[in-house]
C-alpha atoms as a PDB file:
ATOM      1  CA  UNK A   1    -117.390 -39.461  67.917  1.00  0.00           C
ATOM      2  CA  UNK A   2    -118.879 -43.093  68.485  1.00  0.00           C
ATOM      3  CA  UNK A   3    -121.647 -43.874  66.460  1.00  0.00           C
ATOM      4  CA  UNK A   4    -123.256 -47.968  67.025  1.00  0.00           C
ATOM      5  CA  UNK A   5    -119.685 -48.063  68.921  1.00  0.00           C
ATOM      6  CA  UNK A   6    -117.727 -47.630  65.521  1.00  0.00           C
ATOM      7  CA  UNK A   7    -115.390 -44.811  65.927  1.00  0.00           C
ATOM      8  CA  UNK A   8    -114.930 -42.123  63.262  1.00  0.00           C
ATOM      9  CA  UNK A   9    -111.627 -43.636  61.171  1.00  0.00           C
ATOM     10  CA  UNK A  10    -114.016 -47.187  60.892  1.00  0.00           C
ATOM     11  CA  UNK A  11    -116.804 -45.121  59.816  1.00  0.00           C
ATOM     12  CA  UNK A  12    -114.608 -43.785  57.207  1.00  0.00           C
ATOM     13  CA  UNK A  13    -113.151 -47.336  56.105  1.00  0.00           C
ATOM     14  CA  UNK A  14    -116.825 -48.351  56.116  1.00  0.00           C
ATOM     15  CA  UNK A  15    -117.652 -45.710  53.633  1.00  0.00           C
ATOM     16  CA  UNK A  16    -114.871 -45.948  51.312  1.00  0.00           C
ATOM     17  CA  UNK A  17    -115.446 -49.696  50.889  1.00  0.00           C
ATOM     18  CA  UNK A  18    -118.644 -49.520  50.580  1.00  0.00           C
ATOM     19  CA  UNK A  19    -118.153 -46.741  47.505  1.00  0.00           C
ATOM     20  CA  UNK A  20    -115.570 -49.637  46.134  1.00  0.00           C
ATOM     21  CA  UNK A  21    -118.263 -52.157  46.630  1.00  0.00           C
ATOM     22  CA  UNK A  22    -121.407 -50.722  45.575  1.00  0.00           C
ATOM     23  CA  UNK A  23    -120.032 -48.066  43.458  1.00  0.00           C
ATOM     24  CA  UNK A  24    -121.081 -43.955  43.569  1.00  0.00           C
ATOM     25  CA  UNK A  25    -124.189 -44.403  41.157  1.00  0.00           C
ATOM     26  CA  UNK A  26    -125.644 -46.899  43.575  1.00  0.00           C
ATOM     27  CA  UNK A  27    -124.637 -45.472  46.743  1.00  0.00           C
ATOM     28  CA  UNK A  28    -127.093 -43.071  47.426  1.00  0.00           C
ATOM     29  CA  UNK A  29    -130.019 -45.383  46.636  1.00  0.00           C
ATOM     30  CA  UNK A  30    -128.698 -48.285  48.874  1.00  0.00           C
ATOM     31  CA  UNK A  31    -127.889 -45.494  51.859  1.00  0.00           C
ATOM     32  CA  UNK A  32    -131.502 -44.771  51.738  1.00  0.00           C
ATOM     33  CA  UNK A  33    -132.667 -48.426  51.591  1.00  0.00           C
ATOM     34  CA  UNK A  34    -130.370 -49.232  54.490  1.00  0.00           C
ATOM     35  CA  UNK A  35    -132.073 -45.953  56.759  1.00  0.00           C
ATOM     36  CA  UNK A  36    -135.489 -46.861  55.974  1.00  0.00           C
ATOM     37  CA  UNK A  37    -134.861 -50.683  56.696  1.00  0.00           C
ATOM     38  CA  UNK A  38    -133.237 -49.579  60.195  1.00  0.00           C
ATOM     39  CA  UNK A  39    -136.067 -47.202  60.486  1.00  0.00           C
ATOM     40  CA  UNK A  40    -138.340 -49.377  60.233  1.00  0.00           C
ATOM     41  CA  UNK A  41    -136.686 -52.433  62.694  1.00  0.00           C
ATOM     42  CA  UNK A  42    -136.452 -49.739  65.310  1.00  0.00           C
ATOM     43  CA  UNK A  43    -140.195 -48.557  64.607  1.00  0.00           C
ATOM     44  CA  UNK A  44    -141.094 -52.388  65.161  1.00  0.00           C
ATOM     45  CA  UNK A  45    -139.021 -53.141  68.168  1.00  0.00           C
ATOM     46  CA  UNK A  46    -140.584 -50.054  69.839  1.00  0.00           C
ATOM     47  CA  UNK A  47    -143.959 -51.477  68.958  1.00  0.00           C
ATOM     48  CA  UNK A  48    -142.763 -54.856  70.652  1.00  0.00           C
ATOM     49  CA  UNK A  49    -141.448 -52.866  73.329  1.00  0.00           C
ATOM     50  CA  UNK A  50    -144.826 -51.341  73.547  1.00  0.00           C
ATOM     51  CA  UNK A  51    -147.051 -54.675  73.576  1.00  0.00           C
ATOM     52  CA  UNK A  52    -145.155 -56.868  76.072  1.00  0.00           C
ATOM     53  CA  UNK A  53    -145.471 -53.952  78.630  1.00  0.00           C
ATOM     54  CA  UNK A  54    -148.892 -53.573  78.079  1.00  0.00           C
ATOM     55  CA  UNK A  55    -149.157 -57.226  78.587  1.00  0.00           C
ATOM     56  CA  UNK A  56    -146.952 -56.893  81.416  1.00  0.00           C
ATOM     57  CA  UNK A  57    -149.630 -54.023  83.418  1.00  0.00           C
ATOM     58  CA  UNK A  58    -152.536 -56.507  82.128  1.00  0.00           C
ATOM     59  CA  UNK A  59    -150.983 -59.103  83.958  1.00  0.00           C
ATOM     60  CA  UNK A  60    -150.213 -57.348  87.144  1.00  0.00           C
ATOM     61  CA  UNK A  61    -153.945 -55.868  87.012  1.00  0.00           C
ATOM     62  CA  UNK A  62    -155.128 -58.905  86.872  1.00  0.00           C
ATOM     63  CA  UNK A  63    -153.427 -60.464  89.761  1.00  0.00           C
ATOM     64  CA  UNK A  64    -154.101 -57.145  91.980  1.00  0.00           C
ATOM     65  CA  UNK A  65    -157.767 -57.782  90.836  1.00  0.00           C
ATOM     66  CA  UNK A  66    -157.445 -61.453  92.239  1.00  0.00           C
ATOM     67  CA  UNK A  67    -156.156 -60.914  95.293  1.00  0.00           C
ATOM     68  CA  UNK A  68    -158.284 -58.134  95.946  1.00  0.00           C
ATOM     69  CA  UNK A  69    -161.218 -60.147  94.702  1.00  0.00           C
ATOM     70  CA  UNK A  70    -159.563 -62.882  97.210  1.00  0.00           C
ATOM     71  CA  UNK A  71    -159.737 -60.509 100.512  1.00  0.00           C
ATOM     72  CA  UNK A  72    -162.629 -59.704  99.872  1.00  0.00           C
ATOM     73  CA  UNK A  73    -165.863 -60.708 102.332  1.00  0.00           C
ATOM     74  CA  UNK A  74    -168.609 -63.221 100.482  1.00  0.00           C
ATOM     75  CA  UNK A  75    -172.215 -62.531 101.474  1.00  0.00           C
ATOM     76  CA  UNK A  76    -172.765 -66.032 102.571  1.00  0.00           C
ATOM     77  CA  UNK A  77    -169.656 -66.613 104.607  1.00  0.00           C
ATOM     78  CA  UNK A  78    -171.007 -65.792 107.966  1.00  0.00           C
ATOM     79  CA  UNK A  79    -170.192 -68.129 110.900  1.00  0.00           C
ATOM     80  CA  UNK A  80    -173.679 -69.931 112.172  1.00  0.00           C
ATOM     81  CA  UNK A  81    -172.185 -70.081 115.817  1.00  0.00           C
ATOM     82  CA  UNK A  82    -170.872 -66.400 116.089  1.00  0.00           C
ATOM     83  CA  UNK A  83    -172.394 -64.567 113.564  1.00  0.00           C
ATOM     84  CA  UNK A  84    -168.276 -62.942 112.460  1.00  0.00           C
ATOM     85  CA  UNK A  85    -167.947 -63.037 108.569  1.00  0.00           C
ATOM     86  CA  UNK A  86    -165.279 -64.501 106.885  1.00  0.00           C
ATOM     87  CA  UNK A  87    -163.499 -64.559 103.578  1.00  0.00           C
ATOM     88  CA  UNK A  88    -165.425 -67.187 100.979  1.00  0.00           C
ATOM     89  CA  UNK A  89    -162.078 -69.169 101.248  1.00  0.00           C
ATOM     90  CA  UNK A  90    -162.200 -69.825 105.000  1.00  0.00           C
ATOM     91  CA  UNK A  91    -162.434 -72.785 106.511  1.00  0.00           C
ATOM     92  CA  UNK A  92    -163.166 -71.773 110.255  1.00  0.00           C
ATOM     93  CA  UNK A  93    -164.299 -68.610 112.191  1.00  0.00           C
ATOM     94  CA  UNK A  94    -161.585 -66.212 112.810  1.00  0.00           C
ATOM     95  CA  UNK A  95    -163.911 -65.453 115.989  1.00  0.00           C
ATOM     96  CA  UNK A  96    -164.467 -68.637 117.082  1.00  0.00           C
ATOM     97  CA  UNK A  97    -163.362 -70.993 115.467  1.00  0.00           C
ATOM     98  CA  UNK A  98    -166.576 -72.932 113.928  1.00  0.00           C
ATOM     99  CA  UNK A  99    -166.118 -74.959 110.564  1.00  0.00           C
ATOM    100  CA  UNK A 100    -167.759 -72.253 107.884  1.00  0.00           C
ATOM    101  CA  UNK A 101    -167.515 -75.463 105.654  1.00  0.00           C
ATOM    102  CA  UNK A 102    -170.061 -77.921 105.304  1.00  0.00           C
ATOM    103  CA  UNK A 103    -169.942 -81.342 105.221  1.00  0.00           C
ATOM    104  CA  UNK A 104    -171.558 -83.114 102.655  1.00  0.00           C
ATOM    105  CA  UNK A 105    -174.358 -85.587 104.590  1.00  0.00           C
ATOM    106  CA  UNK A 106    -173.003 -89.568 104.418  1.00  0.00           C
ATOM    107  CA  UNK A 107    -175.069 -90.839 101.434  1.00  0.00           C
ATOM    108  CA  UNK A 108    -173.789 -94.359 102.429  1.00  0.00           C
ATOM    109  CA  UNK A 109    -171.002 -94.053 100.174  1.00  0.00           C
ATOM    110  CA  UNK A 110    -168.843 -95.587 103.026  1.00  0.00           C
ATOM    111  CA  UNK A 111    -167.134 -98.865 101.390  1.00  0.00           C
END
């Protein structure tokens, strides 16, 4: 019988010192202190537990959402040679080949 990894006979010395210790009128009242303190760390961890995977799913959602969002087809990105439309991040036609980005027009900024 392993309970927490102590075996029965250190379960026993446990018990008898803590009788020695705390004495039998005071037993009782710190047993019950002790279960609802543990009680209540377990009850917390699972809450932790709880919260970082529900931070964890958030996360992955949102990066599934991103990607998706990143595959999918802009209304504006169509190629002006071919007429093939492209992701809003591409920089030529898959098609063809064209530049789908525009160049900004030289304003003379040329030093």
């Amino acid at each position: 019988m392993d309970i927490f990894g102590i075996g029965a006979g250190e379960l026993f010395l446990i018990l008898v010192l803590a009788l020695i210790v705390i004495g039998p009128e005071r037993l009782p009242e710190v047993a019950s202190q002790l279960g609802r303190t543990v009680a209540d760390l377990r009850r917390q961890a699972n809450q932790l537990t709880a919260e970082f995977q529900r931070s964890l799913e958030l996360a992955a959602q949102e990066r599934k959402e991103q990607r998706l969002a990143a595959t999918v087809v802009a209304p504006g990105a169509v190629c002006p040679s071919c007429g093939a439309r492209s992701t809003r991040e591409a920089r030529y036609c898959a098609s063809c080949g064209a530049n789908l980005v525009e160049r900004p027009a030289d304003g003379g900024s040329g030093g």
